[in-house]
C-alpha atoms as a PDB file:
ATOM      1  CA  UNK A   1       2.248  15.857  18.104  1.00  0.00           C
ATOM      2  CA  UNK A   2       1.558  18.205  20.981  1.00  0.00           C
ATOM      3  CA  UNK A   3       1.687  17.274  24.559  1.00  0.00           C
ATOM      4  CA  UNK A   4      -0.428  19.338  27.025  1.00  0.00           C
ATOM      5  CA  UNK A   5       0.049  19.626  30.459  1.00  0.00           C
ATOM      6  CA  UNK A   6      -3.688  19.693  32.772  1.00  0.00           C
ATOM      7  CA  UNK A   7      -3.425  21.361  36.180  1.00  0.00           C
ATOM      8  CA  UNK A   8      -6.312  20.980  38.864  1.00  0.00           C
ATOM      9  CA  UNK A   9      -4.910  23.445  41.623  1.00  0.00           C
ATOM     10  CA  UNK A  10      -5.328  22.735  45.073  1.00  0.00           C
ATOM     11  CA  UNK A  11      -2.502  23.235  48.232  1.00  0.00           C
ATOM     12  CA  UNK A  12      -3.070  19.568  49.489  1.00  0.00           C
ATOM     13  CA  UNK A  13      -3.346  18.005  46.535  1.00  0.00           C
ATOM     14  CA  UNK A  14      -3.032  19.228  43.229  1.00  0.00           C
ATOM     15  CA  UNK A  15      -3.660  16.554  40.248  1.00  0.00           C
ATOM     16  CA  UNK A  16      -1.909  16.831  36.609  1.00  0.00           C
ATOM     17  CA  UNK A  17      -2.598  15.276  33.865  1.00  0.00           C
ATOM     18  CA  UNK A  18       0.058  14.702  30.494  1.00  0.00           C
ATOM     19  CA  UNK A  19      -2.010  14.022  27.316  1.00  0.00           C
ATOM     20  CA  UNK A  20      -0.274  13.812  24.102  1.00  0.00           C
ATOM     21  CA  UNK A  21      -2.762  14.622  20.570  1.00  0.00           C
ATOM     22  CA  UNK A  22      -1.221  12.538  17.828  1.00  0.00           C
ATOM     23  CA  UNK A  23      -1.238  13.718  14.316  1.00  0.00           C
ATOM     24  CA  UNK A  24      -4.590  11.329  13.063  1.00  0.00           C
ATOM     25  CA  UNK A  25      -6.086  13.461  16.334  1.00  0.00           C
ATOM     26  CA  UNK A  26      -6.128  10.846  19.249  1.00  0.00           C
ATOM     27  CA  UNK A  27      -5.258  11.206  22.961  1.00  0.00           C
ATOM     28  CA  UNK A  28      -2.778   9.684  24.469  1.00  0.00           C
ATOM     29  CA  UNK A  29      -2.453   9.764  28.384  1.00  0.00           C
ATOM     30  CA  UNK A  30       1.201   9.930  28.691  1.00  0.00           C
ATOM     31  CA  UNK A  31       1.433  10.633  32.678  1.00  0.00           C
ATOM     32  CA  UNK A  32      -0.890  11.186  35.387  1.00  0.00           C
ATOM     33  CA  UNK A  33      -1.190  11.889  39.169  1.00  0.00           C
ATOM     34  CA  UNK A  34      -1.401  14.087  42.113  1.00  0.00           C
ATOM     35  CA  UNK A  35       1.221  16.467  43.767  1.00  0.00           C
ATOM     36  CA  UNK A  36       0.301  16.259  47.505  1.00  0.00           C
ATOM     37  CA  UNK A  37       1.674  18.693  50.129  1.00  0.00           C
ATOM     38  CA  UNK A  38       1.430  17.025  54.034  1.00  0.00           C
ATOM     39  CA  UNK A  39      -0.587  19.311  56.238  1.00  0.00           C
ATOM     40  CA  UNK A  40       1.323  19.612  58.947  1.00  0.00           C
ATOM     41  CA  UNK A  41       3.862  21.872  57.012  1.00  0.00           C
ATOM     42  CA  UNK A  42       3.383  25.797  56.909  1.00  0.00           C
ATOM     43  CA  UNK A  43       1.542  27.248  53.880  1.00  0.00           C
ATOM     44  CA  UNK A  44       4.721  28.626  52.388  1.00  0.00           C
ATOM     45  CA  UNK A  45       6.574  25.366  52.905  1.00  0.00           C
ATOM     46  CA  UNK A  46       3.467  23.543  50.913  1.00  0.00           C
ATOM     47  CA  UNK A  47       3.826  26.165  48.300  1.00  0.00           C
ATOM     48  CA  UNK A  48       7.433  25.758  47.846  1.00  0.00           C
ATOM     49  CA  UNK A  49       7.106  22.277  47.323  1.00  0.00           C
ATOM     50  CA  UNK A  50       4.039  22.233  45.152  1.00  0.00           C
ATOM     51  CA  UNK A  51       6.566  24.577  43.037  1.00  0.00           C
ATOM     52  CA  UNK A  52       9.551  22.629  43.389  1.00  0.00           C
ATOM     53  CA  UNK A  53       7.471  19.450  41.988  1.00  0.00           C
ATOM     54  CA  UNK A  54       5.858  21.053  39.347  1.00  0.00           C
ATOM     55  CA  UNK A  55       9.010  22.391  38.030  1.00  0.00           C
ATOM     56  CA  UNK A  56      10.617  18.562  38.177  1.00  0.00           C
ATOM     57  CA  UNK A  57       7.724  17.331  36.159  1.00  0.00           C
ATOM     58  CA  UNK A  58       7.893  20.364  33.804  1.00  0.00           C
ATOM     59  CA  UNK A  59      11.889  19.183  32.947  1.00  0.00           C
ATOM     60  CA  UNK A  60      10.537  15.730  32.607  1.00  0.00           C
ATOM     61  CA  UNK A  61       8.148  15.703  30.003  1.00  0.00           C
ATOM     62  CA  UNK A  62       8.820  18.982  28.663  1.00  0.00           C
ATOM     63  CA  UNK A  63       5.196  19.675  27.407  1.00  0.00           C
ATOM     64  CA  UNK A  64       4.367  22.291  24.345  1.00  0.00           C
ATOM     65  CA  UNK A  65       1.076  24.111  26.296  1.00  0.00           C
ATOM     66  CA  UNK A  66      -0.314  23.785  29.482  1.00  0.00           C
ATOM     67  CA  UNK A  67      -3.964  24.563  31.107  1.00  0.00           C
ATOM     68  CA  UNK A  68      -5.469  25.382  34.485  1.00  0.00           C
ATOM     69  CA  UNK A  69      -8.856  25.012  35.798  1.00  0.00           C
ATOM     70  CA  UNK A  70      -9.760  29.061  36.770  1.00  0.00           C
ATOM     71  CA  UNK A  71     -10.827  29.063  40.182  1.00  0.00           C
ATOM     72  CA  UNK A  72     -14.751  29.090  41.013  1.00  0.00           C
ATOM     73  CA  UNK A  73     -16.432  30.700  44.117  1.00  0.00           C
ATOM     74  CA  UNK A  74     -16.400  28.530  46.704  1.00  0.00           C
ATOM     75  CA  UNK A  75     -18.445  29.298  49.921  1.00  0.00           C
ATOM     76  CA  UNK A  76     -15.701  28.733  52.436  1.00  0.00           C
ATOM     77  CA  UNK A  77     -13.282  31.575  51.811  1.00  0.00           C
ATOM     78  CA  UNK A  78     -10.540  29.666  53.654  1.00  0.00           C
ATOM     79  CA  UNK A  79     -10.009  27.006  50.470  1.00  0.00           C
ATOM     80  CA  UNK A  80     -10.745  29.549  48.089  1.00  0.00           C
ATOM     81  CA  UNK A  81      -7.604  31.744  48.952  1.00  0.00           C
ATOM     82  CA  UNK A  82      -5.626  28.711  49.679  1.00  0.00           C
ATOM     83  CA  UNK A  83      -6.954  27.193  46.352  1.00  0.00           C
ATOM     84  CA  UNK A  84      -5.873  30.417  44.396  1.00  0.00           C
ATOM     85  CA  UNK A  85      -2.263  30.644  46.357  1.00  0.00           C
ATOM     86  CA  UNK A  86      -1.539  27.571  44.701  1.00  0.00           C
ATOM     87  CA  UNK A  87      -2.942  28.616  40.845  1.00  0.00           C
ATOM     88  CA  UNK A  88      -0.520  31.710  41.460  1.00  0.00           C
ATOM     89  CA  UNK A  89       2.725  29.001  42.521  1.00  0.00           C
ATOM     90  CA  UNK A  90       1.550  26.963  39.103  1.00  0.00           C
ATOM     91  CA  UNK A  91       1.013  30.110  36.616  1.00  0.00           C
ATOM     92  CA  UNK A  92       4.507  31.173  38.014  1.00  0.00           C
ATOM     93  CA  UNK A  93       6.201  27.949  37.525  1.00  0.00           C
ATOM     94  CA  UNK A  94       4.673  27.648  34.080  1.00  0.00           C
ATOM     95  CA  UNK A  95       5.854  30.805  32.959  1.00  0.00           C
ATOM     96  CA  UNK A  96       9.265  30.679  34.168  1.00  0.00           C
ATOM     97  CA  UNK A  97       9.438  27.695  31.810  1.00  0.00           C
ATOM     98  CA  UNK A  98       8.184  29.710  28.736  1.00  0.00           C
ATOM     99  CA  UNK A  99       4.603  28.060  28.183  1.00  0.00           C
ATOM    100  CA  UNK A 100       2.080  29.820  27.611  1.00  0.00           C
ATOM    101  CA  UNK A 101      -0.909  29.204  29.493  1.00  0.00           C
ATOM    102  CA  UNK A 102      -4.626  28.773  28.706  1.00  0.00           C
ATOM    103  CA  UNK A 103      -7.599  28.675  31.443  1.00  0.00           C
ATOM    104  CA  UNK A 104     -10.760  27.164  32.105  1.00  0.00           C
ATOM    105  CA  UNK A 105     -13.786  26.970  34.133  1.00  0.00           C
ATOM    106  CA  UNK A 106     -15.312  23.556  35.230  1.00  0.00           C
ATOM    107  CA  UNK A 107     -18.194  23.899  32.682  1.00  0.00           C
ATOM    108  CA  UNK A 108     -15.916  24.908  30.262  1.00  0.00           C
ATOM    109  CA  UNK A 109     -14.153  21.559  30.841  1.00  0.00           C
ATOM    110  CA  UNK A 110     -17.315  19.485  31.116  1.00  0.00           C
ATOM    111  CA  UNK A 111     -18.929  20.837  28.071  1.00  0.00           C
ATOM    112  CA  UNK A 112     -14.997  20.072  25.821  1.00  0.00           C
ATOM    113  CA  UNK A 113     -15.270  16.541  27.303  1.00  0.00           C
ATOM    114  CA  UNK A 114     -18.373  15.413  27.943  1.00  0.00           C
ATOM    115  CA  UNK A 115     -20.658  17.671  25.452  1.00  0.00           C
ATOM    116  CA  UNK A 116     -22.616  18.857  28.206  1.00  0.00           C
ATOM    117  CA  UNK A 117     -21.648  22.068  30.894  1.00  0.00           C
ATOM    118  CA  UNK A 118     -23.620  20.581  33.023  1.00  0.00           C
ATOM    119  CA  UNK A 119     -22.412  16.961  33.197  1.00  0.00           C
ATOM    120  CA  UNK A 120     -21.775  14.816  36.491  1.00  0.00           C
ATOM    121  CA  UNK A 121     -18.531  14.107  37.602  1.00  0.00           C
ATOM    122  CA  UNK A 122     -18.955  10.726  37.127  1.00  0.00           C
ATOM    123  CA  UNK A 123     -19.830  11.395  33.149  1.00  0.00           C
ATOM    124  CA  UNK A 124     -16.512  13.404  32.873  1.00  0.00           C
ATOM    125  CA  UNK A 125     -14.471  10.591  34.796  1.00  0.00           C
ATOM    126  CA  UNK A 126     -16.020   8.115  32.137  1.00  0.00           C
ATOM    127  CA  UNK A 127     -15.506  10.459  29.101  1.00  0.00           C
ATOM    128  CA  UNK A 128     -11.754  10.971  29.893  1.00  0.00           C
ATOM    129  CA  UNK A 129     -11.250   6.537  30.148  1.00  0.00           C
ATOM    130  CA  UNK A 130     -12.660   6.399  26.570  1.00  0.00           C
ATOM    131  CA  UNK A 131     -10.942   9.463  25.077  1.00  0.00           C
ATOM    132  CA  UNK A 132      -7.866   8.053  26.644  1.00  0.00           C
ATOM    133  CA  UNK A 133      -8.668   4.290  25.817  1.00  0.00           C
ATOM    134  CA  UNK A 134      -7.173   3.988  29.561  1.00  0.00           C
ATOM    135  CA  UNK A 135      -8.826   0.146  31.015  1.00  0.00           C
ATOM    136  CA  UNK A 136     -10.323   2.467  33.804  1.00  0.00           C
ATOM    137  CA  UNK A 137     -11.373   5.618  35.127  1.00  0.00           C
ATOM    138  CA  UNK A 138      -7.901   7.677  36.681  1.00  0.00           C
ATOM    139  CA  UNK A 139      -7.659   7.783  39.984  1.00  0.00           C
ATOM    140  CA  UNK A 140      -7.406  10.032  41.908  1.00  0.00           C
ATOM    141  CA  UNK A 141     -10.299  12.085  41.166  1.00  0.00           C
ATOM    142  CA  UNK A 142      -7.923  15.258  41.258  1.00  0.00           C
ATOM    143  CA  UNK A 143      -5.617  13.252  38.468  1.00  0.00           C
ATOM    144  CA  UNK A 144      -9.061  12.496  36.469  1.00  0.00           C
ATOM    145  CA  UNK A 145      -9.747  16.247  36.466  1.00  0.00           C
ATOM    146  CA  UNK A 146      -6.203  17.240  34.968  1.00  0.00           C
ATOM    147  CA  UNK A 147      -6.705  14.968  32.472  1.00  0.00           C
ATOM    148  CA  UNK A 148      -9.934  16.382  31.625  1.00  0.00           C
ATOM    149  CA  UNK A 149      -7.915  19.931  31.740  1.00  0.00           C
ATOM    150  CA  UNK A 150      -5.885  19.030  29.066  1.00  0.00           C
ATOM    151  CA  UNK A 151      -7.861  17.339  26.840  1.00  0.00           C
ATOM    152  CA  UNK A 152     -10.374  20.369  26.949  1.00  0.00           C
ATOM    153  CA  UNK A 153      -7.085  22.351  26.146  1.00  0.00           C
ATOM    154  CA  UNK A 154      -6.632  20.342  22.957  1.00  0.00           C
ATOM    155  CA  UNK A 155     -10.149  19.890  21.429  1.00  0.00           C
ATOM    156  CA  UNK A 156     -10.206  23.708  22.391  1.00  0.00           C
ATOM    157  CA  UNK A 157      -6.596  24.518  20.627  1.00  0.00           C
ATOM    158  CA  UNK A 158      -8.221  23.261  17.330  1.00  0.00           C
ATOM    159  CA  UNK A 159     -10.304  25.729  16.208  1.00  0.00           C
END
């Protein structure tokens, strides 16, 4: 059994997603949720804390691999560099615990879920519920997308 860990980076609010392949090859969401950071903190205060909370849930469940959604260009600059502040706090945190780490862009996670790179959020949202037998679509969206993360880490781990 492998348990992956799905990151969706962001400083206000990251999500992560825990998703455990059994041996006949189902998913298993194991835990699920967002790390939020309150805005009225300094960015390196937000950062510490995204760290700090990371690293908790990293002791937790102890999880064998881990994947991050790669950062896309974004039109405001602002988010982008905050955005990619935070991938650098996770990708540090991560390796300091000794997993190695695997990447992907959000068509690269659309296509491993939903079959299509293309797909609607709402068709990736749905996907993850079934693969996950979960009674409904995660929530919050950011928790939806880790979950997606990791199970695009797994089908991709296969081959």
């Amino acid at each position: 059994m492998t348990l992956a860990l799905g990151l969706d980076p962001g400083t206000a609010t990251t999500g992560y997603g825990l998703v455990r392949q059994l041996p006949d090859g189902t998913l298993d969401a194991v835990h699920f949720g967002v790390i939020l950071t309150p805005k009225h903190l300094p960015a390196a205060e937000r950062l510490d804390l995204l760290y700090q909370q990371l690293s908790h849930l990293l002791k937790t469940y102890q999880p064998q691999t881990a994947a991050v959604e790669k950062l896309f260009f974004q039109k405001n600059v602002s988010t982008a560099l905050a955005v990619g502040q935070a991938r650098g706090v996770l990708l540090l945190a991560l390796a300091q615990n000794g997993l190695e780490v695997a990447e992907y862009t959000p068509n690269e996670v659309k296509q491993a879920v939903a079959g299509y790179g293309s797909a609607e959020k709402r068709q990736v949202q749905e996907m993850v519920r079934v693969l996950l037998a979960l009674p409904e679509i995660p929530k919050p969206d950011d928790a939806a997308d880790a979950l997606a993360i990791a199970i695009c880490h797994l089908s991709t781990q296969r081959y």
